[in-house]
Structures are given as structure tokens and as C-alpha cells.
PDB file of N, CA and C in Angstrom:
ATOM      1  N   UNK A   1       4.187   8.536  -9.844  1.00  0.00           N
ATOM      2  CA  UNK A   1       3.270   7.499 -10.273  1.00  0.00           C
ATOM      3  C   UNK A   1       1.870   7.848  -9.793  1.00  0.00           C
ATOM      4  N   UNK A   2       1.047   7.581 -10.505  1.00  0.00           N
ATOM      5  CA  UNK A   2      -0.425   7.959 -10.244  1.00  0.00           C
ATOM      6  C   UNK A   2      -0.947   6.540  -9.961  1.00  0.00           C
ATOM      7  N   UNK A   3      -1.117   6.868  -8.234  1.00  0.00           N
ATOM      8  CA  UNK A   3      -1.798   5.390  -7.882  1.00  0.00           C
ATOM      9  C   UNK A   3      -2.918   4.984  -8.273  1.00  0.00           C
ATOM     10  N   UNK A   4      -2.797   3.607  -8.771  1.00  0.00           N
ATOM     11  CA  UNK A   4      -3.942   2.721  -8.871  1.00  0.00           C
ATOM     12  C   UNK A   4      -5.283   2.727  -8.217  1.00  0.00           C
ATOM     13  N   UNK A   5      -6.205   1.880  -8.906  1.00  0.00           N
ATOM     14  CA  UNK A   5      -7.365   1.677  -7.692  1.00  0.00           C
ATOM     15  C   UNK A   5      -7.200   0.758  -6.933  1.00  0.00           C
ATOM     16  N   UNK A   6      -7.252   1.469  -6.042  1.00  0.00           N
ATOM     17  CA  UNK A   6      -7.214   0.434  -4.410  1.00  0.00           C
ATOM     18  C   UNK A   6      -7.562  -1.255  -4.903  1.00  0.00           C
ATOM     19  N   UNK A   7      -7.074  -2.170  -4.292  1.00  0.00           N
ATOM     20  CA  UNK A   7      -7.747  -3.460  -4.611  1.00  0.00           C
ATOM     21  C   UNK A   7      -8.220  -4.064  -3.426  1.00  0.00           C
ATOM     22  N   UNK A   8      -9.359  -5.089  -3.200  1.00  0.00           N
ATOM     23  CA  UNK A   8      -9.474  -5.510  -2.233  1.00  0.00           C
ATOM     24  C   UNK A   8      -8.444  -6.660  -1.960  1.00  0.00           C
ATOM     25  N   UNK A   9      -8.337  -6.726  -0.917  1.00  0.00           N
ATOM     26  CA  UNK A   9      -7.352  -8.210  -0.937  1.00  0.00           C
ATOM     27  C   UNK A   9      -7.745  -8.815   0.593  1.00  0.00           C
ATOM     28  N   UNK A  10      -7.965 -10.204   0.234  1.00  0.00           N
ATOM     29  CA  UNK A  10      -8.780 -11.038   1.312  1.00  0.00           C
ATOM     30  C   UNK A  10      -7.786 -11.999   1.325  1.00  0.00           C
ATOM     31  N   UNK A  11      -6.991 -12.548   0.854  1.00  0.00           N
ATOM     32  CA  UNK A  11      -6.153 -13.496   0.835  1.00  0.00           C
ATOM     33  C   UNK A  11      -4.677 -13.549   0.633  1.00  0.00           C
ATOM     34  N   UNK A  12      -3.865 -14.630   0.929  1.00  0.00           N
ATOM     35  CA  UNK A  12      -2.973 -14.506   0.729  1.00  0.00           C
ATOM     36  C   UNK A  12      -2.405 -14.549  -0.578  1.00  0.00           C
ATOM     37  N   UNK A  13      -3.156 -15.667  -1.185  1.00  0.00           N
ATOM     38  CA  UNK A  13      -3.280 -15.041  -2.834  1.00  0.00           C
ATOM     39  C   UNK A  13      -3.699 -14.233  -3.338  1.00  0.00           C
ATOM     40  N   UNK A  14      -4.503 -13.178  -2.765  1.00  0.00           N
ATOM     41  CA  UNK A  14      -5.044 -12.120  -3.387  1.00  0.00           C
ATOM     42  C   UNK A  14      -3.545 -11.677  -3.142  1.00  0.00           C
ATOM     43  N   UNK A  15      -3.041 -11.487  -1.924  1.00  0.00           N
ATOM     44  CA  UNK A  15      -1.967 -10.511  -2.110  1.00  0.00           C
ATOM     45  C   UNK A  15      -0.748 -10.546  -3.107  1.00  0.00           C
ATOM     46  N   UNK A  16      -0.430 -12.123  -3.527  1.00  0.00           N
ATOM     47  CA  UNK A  16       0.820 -12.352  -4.228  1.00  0.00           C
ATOM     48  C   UNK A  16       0.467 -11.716  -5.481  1.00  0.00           C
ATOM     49  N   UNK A  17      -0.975 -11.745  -5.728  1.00  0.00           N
ATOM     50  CA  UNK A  17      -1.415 -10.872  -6.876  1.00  0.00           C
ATOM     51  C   UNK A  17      -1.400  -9.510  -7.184  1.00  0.00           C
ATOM     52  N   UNK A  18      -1.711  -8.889  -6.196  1.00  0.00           N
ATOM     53  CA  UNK A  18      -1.376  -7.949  -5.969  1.00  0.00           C
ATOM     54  C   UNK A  18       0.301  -7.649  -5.592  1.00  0.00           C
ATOM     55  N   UNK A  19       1.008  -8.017  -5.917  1.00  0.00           N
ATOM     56  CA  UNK A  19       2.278  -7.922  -5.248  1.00  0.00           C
ATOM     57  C   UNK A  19       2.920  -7.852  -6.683  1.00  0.00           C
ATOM     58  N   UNK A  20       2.123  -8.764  -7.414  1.00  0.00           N
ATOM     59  CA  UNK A  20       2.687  -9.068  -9.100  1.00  0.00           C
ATOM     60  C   UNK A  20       2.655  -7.808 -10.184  1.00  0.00           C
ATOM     61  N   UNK A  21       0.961  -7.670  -9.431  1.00  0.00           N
ATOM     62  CA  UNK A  21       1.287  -6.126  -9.870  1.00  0.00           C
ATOM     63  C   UNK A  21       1.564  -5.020  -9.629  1.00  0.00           C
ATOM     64  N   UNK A  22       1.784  -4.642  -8.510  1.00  0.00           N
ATOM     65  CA  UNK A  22       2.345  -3.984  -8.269  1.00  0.00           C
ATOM     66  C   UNK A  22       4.397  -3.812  -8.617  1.00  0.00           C
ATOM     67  N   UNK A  23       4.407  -4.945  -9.216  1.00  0.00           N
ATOM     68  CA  UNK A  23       5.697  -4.828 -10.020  1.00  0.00           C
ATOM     69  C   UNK A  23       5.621  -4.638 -11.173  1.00  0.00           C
ATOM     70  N   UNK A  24       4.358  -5.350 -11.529  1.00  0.00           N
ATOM     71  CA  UNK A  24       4.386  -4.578 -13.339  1.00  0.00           C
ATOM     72  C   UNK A  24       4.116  -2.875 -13.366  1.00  0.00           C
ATOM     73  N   UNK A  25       3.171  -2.289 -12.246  1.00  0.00           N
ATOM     74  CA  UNK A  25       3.450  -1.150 -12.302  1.00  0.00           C
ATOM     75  C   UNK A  25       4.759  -0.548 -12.056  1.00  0.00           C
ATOM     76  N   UNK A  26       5.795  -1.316 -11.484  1.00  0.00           N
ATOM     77  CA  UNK A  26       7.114  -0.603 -11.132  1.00  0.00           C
ATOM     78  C   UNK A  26       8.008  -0.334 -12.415  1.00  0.00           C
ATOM     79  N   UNK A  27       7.393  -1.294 -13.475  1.00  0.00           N
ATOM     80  CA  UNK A  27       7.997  -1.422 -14.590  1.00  0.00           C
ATOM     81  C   UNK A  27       7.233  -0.388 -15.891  1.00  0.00           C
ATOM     82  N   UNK A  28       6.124   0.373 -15.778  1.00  0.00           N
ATOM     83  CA  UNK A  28       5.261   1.030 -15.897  1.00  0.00           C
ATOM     84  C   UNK A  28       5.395   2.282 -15.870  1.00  0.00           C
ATOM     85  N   UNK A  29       5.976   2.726 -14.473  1.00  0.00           N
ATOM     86  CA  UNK A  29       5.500   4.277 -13.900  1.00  0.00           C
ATOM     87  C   UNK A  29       6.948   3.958 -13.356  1.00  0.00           C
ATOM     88  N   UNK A  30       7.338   5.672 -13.381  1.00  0.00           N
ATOM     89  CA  UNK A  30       7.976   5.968 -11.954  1.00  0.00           C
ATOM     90  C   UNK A  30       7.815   5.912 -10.645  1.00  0.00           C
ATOM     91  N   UNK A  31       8.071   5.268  -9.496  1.00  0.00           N
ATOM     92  CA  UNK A  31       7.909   5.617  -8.247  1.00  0.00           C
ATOM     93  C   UNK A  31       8.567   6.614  -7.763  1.00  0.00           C
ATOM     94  N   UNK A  32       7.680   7.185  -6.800  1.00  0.00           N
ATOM     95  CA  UNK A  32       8.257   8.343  -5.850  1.00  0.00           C
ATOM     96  C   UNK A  32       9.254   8.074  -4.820  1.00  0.00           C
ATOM     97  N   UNK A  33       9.451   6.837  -4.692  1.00  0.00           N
ATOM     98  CA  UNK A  33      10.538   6.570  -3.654  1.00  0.00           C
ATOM     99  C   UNK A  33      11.078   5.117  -4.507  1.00  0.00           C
ATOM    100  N   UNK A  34      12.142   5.861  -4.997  1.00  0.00           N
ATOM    101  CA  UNK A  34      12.787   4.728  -5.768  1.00  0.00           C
ATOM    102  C   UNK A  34      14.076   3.891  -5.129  1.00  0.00           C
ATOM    103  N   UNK A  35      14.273   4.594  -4.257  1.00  0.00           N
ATOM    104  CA  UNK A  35      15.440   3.296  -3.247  1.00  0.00           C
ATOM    105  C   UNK A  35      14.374   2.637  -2.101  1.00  0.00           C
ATOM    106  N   UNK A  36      14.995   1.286  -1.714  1.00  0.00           N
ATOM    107  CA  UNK A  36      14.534   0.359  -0.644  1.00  0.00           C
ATOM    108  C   UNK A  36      14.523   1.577   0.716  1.00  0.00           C
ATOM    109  N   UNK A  37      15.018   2.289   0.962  1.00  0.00           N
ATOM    110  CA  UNK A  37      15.283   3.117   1.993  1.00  0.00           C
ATOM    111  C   UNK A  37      14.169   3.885   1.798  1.00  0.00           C
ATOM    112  N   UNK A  38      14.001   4.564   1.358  1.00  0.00           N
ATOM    113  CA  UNK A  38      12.651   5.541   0.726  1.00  0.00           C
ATOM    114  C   UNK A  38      11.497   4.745   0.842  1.00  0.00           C
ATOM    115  N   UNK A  39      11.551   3.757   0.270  1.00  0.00           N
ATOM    116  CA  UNK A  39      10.311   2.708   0.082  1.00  0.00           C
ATOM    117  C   UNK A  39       9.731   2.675   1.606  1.00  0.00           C
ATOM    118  N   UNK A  40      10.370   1.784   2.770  1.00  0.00           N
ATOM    119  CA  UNK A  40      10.543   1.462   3.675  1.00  0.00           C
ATOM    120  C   UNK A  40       9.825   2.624   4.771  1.00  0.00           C
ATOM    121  N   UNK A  41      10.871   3.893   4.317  1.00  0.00           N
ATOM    122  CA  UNK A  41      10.449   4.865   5.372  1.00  0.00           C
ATOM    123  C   UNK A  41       9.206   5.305   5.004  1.00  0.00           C
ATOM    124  N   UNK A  42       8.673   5.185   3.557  1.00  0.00           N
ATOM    125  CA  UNK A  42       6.826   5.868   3.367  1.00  0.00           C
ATOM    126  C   UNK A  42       6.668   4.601   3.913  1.00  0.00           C
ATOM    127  N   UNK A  43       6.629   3.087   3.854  1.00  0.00           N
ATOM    128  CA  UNK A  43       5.951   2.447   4.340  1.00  0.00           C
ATOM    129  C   UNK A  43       5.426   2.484   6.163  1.00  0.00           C
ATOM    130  N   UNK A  44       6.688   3.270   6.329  1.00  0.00           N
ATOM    131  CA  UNK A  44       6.436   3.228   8.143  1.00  0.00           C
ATOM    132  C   UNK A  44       5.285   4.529   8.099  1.00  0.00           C
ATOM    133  N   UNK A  45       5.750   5.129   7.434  1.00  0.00           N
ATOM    134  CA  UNK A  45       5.122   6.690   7.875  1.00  0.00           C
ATOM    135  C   UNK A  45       3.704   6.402   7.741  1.00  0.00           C
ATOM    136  N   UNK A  46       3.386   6.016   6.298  1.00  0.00           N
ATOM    137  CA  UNK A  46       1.965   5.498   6.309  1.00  0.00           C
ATOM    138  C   UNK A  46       0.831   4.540   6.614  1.00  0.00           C
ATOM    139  N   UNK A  47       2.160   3.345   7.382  1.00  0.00           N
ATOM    140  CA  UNK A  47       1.264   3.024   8.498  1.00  0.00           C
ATOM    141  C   UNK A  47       1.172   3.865   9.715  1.00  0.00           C
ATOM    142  N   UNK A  48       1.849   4.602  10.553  1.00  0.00           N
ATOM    143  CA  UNK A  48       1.438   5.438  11.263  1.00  0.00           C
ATOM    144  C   UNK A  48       0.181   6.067  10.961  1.00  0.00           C
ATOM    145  N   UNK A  49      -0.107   6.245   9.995  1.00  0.00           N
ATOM    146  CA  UNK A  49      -0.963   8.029   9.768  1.00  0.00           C
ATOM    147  C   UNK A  49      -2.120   6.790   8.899  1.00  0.00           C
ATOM    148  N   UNK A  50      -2.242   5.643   9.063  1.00  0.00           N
ATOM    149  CA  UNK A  50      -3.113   4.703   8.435  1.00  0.00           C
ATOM    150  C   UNK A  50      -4.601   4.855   9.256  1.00  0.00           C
ATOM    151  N   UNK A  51      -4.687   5.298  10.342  1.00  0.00           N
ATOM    152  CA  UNK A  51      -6.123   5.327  10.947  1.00  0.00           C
ATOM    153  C   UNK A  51      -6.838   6.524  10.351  1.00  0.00           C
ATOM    154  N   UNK A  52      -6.307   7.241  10.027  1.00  0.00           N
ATOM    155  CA  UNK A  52      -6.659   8.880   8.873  1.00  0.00           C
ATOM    156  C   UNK A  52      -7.180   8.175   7.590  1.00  0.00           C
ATOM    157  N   UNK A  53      -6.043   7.995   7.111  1.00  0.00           N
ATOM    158  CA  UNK A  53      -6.779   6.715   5.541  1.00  0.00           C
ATOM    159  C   UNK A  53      -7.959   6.176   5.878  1.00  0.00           C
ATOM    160  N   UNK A  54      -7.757   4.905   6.577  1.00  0.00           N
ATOM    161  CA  UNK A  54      -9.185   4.607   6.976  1.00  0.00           C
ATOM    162  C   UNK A  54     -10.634   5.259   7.039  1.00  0.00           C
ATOM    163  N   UNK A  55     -10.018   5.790   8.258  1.00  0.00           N
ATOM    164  CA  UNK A  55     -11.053   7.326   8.340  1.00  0.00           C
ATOM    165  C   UNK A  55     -11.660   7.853   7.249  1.00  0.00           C
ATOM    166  N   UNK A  56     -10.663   8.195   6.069  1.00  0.00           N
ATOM    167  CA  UNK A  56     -11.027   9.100   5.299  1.00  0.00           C
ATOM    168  C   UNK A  56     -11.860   8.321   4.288  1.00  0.00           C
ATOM    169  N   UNK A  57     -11.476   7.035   3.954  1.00  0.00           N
ATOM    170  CA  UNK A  57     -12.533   6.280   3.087  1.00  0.00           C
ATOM    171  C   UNK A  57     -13.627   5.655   3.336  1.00  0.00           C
ATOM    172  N   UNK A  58     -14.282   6.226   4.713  1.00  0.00           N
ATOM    173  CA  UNK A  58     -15.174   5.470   5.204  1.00  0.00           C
ATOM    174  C   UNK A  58     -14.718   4.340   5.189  1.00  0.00           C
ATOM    175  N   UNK A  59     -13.850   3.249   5.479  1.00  0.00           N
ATOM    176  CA  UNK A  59     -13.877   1.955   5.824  1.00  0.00           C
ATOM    177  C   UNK A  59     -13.367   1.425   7.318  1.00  0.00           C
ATOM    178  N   UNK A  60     -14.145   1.280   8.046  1.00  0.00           N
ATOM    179  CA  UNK A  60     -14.142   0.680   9.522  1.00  0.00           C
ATOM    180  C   UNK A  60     -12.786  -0.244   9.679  1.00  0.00           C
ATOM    181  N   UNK A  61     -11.610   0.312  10.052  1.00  0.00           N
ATOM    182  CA  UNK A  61     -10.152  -1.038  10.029  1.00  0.00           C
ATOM    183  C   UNK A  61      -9.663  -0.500  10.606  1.00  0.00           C
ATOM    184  N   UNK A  62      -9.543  -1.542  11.881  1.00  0.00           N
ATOM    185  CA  UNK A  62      -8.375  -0.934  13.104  1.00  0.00           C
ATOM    186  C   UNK A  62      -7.021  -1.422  12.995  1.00  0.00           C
ATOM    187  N   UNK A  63      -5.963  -0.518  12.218  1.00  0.00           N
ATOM    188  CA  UNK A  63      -4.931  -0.779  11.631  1.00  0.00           C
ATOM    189  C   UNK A  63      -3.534  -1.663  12.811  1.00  0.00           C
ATOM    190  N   UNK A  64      -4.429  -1.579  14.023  1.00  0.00           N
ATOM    191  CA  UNK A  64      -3.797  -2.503  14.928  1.00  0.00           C
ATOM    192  C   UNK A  64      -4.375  -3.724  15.178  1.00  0.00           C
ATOM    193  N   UNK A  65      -4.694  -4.178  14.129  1.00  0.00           N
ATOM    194  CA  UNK A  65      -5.207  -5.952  13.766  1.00  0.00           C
ATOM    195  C   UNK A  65      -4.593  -5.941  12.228  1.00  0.00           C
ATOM    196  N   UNK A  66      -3.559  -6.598  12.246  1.00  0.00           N
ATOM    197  CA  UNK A  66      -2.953  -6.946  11.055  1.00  0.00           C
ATOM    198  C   UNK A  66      -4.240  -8.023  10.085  1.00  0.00           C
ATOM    199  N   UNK A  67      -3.808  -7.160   8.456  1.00  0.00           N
ATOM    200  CA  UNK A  67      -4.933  -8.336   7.970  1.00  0.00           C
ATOM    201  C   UNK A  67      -3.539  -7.850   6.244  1.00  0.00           C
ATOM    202  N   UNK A  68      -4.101  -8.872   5.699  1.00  0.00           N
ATOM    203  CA  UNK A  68      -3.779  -9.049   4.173  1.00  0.00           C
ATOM    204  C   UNK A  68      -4.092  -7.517   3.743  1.00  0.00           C
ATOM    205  N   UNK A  69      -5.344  -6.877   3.954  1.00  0.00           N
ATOM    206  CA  UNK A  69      -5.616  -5.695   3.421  1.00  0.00           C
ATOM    207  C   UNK A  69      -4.550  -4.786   3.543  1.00  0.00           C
ATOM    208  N   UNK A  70      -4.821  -4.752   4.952  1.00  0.00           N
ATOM    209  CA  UNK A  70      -3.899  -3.436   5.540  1.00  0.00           C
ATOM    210  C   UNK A  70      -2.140  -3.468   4.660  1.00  0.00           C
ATOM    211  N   UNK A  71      -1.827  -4.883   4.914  1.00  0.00           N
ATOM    212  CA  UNK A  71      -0.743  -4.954   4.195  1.00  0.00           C
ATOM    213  C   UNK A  71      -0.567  -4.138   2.734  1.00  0.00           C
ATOM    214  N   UNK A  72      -1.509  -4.752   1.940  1.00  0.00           N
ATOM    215  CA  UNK A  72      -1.583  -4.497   0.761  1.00  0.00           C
ATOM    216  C   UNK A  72      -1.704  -2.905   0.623  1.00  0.00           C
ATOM    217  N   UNK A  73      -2.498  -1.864   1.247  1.00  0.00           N
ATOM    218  CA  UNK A  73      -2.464  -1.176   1.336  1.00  0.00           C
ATOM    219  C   UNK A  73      -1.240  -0.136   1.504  1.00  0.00           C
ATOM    220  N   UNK A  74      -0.540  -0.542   2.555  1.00  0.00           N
ATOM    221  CA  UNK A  74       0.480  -0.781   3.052  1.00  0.00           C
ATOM    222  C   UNK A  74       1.634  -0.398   1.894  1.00  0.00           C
ATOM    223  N   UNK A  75       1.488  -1.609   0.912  1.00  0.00           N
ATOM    224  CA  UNK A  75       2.585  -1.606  -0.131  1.00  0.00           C
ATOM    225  C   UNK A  75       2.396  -0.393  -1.338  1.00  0.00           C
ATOM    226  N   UNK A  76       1.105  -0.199  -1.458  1.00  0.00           N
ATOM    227  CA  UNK A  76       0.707   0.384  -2.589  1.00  0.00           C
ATOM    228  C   UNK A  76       0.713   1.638  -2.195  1.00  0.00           C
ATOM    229  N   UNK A  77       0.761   1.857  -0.883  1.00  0.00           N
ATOM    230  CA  UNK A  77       0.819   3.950  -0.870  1.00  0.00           C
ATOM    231  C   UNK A  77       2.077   3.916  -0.553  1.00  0.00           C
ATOM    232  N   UNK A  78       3.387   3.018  -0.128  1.00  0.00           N
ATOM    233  CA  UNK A  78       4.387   3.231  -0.449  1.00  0.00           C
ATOM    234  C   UNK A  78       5.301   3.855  -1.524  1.00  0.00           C
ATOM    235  N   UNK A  79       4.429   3.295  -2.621  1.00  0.00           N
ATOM    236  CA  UNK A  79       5.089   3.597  -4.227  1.00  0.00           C
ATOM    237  C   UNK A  79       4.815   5.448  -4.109  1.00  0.00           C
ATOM    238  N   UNK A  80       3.602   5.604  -3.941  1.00  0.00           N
ATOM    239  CA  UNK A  80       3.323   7.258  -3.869  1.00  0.00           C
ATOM    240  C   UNK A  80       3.694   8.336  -2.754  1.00  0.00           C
ATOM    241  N   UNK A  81       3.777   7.442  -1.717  1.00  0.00           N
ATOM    242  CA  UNK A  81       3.828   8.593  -0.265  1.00  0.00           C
ATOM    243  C   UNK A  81       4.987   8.742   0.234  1.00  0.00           C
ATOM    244  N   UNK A  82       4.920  10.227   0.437  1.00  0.00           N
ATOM    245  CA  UNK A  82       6.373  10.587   0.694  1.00  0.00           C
ATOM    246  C   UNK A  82       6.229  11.405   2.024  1.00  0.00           C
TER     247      UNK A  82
END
């Protein structure tokens, strides 16, 4: 699957929105990690290695303060990162 553009997400409704679509893309594209197990383990991995991301997009987020973003983020490089 060729990830999306990043979205901002400030809310908790931003996120359910983002959450919505991110299922219509599931219905869309292939994901790279198509079992819950797969899913799960890019999700850990890439929060680990999330202060690099940051880093790399110029955006100031200390991924050890949970926010809606990070989450969202979170979900959406799941679908791609392996």
C-alpha cells in the first residue's frame, strides 16, 4: 500500500476519522501486514524508532507524551512498516 498523506489529528474526532479511513483504505489497497499479529508488531516497532520520524519531518514531538497525533500516526505507518 502506498501510504497516504499524513493527516493532522488534534482530536478525538479527528481520530475516529481518521480511523474511518483508514479502513476505507484497507478496503482499497493491500496492506503490508495483513494479520492482527503483523499489524501490532509494526505498530510496536514504529513506535520505538518514532523519535527518527519525528526527527526526520522536522516536527518537534516527544513521542513520550502521548497525544491523538502520535496515535494516529501510529496506526497509519502500521499499514506500511515492516
Amino acid at each position: 500500500m502506498q501510504s497516504p498523506e499524513r493527516r493532522i489529528v488534534k482530536s478525538r474526532e479527528d481520530l475516529e476519522r481518521f480511523i474511518f479511513d483508514l479502513l476505507d483504505d484497507n478496503d482499497a489497497f493491500e496492506w503490508d501486514n495483513e494479520t492482527a499479529y503483523a499489524y501490532l508488531q509494526a505498530m510496536a516497532a514504529w513506535l520505538h524508532d518514532s523519535e527518527g520520524f519525528y526527527h526526520n519531518i522536522g516536527e518537534p514531538h516527544d513521542p513520550n507524551h502521548a497525544s491523538w497525533q502520535l496515535f494516529a500516526d501510529m496506526l497509519q505507518a502500521a499499514a506500511v512498516y515492516e
